[in-house]
C-alpha atoms as a PDB file:
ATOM      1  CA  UNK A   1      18.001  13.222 -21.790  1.00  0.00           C
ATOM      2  CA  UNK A   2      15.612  11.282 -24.154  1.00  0.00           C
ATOM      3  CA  UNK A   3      12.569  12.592 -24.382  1.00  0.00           C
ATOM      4  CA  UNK A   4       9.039  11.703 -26.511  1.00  0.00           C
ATOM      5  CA  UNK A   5       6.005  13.800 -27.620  1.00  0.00           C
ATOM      6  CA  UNK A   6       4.088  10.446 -27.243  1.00  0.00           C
ATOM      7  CA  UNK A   7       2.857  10.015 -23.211  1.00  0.00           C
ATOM      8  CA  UNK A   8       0.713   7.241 -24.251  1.00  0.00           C
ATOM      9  CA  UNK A   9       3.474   5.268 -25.973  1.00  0.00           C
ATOM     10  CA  UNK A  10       6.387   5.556 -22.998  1.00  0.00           C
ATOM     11  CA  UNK A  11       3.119   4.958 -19.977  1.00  0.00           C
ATOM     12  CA  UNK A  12       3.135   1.584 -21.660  1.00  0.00           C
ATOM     13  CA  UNK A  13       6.733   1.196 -21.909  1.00  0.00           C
ATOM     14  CA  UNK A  14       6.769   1.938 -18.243  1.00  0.00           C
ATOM     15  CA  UNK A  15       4.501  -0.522 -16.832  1.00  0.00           C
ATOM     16  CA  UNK A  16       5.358  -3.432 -19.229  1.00  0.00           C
ATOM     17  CA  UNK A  17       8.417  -3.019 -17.318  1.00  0.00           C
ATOM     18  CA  UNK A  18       7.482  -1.988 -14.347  1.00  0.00           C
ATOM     19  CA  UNK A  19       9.642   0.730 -14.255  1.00  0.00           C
ATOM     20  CA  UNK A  20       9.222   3.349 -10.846  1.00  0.00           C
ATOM     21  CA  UNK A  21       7.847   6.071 -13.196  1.00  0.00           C
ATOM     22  CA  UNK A  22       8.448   9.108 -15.466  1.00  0.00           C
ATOM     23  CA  UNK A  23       8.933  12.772 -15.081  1.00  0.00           C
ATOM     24  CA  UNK A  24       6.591  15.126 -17.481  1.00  0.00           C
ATOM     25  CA  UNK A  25       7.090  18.504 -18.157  1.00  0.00           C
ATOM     26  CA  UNK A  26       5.812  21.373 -20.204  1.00  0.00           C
ATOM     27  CA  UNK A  27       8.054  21.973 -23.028  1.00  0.00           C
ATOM     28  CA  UNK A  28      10.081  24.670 -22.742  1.00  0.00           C
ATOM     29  CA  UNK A  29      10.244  24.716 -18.710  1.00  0.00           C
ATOM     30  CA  UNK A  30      13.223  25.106 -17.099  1.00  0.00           C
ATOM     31  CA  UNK A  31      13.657  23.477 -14.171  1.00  0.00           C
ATOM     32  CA  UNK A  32      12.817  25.020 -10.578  1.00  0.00           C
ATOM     33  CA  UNK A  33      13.572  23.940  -7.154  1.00  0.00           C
ATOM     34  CA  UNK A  34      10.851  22.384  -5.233  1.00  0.00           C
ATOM     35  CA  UNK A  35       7.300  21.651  -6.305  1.00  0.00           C
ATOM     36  CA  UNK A  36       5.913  22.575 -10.134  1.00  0.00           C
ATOM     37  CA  UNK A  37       2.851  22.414 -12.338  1.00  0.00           C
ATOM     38  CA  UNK A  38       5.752  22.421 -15.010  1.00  0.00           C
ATOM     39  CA  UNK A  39       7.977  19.973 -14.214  1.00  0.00           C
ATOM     40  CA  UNK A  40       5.352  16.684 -12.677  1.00  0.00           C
ATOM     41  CA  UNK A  41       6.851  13.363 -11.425  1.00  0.00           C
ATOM     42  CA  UNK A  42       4.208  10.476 -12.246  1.00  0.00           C
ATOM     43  CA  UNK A  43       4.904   6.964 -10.136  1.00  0.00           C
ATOM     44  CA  UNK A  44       3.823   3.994 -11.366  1.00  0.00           C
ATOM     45  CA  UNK A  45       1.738   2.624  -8.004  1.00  0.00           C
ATOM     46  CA  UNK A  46       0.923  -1.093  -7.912  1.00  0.00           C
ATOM     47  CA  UNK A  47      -1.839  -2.571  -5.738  1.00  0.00           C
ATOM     48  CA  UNK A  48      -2.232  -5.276  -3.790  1.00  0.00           C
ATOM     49  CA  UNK A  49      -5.845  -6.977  -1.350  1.00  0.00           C
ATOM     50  CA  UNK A  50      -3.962  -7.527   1.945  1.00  0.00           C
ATOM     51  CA  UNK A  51      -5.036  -9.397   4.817  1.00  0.00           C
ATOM     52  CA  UNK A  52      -5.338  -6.990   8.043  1.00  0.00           C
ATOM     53  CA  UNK A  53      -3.783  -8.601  11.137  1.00  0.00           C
ATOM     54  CA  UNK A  54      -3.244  -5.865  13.636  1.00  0.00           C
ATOM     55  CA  UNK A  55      -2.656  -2.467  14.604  1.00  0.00           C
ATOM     56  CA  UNK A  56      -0.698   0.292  16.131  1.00  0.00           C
ATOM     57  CA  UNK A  57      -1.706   2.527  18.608  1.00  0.00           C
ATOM     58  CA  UNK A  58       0.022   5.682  18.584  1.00  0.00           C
ATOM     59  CA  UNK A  59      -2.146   8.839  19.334  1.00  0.00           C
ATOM     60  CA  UNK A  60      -5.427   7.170  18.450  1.00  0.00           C
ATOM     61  CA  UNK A  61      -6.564   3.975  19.094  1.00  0.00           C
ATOM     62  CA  UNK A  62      -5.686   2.720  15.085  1.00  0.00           C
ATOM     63  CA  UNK A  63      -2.903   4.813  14.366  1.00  0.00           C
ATOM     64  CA  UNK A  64      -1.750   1.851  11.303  1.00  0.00           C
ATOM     65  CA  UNK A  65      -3.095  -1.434  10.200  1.00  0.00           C
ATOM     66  CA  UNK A  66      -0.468  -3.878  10.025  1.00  0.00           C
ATOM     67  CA  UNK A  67      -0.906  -6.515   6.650  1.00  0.00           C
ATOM     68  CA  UNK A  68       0.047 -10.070   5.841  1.00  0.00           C
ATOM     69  CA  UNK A  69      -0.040 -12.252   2.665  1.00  0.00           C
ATOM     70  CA  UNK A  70      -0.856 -15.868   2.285  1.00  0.00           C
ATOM     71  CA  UNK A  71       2.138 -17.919   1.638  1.00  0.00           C
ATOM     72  CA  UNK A  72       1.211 -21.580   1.250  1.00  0.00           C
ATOM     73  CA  UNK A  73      -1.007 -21.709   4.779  1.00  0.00           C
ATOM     74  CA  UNK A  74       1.410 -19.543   6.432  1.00  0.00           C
ATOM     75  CA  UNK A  75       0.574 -15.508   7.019  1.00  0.00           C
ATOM     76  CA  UNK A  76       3.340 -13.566   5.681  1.00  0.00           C
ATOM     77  CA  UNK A  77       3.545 -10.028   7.375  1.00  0.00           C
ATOM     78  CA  UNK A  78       4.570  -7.407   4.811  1.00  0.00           C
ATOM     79  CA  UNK A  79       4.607  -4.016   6.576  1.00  0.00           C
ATOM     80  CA  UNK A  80       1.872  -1.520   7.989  1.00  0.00           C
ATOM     81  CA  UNK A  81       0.025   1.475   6.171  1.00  0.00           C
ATOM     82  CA  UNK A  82      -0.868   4.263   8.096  1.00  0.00           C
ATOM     83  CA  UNK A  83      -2.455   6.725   5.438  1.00  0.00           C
ATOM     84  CA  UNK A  84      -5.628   6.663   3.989  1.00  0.00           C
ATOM     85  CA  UNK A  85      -8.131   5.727   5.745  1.00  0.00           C
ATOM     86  CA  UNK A  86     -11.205   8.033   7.364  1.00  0.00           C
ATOM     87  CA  UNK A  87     -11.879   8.357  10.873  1.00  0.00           C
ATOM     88  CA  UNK A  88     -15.548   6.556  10.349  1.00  0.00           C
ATOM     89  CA  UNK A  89     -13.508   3.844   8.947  1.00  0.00           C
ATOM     90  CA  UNK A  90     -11.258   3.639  12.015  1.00  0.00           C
ATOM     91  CA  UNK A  91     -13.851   3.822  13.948  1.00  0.00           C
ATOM     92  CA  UNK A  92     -15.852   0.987  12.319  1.00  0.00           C
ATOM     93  CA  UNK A  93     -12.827  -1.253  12.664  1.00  0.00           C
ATOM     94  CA  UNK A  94     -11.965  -0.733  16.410  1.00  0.00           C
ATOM     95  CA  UNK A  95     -15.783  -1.687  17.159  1.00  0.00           C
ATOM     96  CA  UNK A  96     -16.043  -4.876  15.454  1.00  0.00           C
ATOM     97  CA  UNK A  97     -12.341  -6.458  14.691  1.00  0.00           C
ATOM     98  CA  UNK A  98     -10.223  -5.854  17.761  1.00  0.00           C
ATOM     99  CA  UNK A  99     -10.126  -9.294  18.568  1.00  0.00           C
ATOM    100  CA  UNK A 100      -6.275 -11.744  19.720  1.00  0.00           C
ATOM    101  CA  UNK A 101      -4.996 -13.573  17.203  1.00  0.00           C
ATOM    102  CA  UNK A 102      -1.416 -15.363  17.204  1.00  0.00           C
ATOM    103  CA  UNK A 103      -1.868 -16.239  13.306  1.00  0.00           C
ATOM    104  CA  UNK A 104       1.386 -14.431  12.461  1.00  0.00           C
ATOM    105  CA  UNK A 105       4.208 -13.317  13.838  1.00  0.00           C
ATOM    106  CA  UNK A 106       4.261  -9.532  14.568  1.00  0.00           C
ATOM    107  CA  UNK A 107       6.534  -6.554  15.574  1.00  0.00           C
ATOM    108  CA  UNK A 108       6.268  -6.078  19.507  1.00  0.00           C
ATOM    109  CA  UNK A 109       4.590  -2.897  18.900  1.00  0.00           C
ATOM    110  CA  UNK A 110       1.617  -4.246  17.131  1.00  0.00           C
ATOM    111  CA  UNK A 111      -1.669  -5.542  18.338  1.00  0.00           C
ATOM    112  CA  UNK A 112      -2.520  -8.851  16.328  1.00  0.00           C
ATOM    113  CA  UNK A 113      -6.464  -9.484  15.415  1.00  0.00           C
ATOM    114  CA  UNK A 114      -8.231 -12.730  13.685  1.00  0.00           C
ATOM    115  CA  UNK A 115      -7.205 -12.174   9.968  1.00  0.00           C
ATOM    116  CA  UNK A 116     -10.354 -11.820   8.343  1.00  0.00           C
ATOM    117  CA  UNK A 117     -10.596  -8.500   6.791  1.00  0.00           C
ATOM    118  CA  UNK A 118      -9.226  -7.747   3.462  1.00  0.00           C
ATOM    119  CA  UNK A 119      -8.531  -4.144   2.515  1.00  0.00           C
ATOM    120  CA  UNK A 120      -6.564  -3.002  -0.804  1.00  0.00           C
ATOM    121  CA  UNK A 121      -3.482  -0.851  -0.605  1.00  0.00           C
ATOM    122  CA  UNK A 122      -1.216   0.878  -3.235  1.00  0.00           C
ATOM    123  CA  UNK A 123       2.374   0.970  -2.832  1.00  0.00           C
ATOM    124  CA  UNK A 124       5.385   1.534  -5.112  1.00  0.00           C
ATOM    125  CA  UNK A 125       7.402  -2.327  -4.694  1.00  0.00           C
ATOM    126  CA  UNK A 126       8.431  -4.273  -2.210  1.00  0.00           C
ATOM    127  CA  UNK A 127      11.329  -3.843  -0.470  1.00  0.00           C
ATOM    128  CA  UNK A 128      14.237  -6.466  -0.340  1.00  0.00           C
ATOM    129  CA  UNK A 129      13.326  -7.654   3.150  1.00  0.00           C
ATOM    130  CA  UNK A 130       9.676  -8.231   1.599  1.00  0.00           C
ATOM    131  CA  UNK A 131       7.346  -5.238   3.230  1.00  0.00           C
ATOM    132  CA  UNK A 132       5.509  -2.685   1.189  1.00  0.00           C
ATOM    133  CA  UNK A 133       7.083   0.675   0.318  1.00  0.00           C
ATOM    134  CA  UNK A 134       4.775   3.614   0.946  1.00  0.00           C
ATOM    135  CA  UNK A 135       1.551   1.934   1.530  1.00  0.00           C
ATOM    136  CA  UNK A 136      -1.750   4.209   1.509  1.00  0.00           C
ATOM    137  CA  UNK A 137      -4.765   2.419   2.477  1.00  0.00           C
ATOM    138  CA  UNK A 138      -7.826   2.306  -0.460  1.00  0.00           C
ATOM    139  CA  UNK A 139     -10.572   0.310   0.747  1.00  0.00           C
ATOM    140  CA  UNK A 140     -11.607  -2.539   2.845  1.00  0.00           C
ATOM    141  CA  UNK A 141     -12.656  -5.529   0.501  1.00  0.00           C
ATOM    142  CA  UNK A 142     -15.795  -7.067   1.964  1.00  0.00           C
ATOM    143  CA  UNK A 143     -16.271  -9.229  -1.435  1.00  0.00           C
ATOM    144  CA  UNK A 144     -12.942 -11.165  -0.852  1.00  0.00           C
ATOM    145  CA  UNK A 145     -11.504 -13.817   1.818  1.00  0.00           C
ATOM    146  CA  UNK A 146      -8.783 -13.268   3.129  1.00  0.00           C
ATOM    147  CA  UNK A 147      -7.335 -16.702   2.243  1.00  0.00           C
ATOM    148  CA  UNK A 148      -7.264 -15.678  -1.398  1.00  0.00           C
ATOM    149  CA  UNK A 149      -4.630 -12.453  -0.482  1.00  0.00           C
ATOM    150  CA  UNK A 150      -1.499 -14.822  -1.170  1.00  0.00           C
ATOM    151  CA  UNK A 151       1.983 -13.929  -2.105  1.00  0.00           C
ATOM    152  CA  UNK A 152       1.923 -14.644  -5.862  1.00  0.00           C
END
């Protein structure tokens, strides 16, 4: 298996290409099953400001936000993230954004708002049907329209 000394030097290799990742590990570790300071897998995550245009209720009220791109005038819907985001957030959001919207076609299971909040999300790539794989939630993006989250 190649190997390098130089982390720097293959991190760059790695997202020039955008390549999923590496695995590190302490020289002269041997390999364990399971989880290991030793042996560290480090993904390459990507991120992307997302136009919020609906949600899931599951146990709570928000239990995902559901997320669309711009494509031309046309919202794009590109999957849901239901990780990382506080409850303060959650609550913020089902006090001032649950609101109707038909600006893009949904799954049946989710309820669609008026698109105007941005949040950022990191994810690994896109899938082949075009939806985000393993989205966690980062931050809502108050200094950003949501017109400018497009698909390029």
């Amino acid at each position: 298996m190649p190997s390098t000394d130089n982390g720097e030097e293959l991190w760059n290799v790695v997202t020039a290409r955008g390549l999923e990742g590496v695995m590190a590990k302490k020289k002269g570790s041997v390999y364990v099953t399971g989880r290991s300071r030793a042996w560290l897998k480090i993904k390459l995550e990507k991120t992307v400001d997302c136009v919020i245009v609906g949600y899931v209720t599951k146990i709570r009220e928000i239990a995902s936000l559901a997320l669309a791109l711009y494509d031309q005038e046309t919202l794009s819907y590109i999957g849901q993230v239901g990780t990382g985001f506080s409850e303060s957030l959650l609550d913020t959001l089902s006090k001032g954004h649950i609101r109707a919207s038909n600006d893009v076609s949904l799954p049946k299971n989710v309820h669609s708002v008026v698109p105007d909040k941005v949040c950022e999300v990191k994810y690994f790539e896109y899938t082949k049907d075009h939806r985000l794989r393993a989205p966690v939630f980062l931050r809502l993006r108050d200094d950003k329209s949501a017109t400018e989250c497009t698909v390029d």
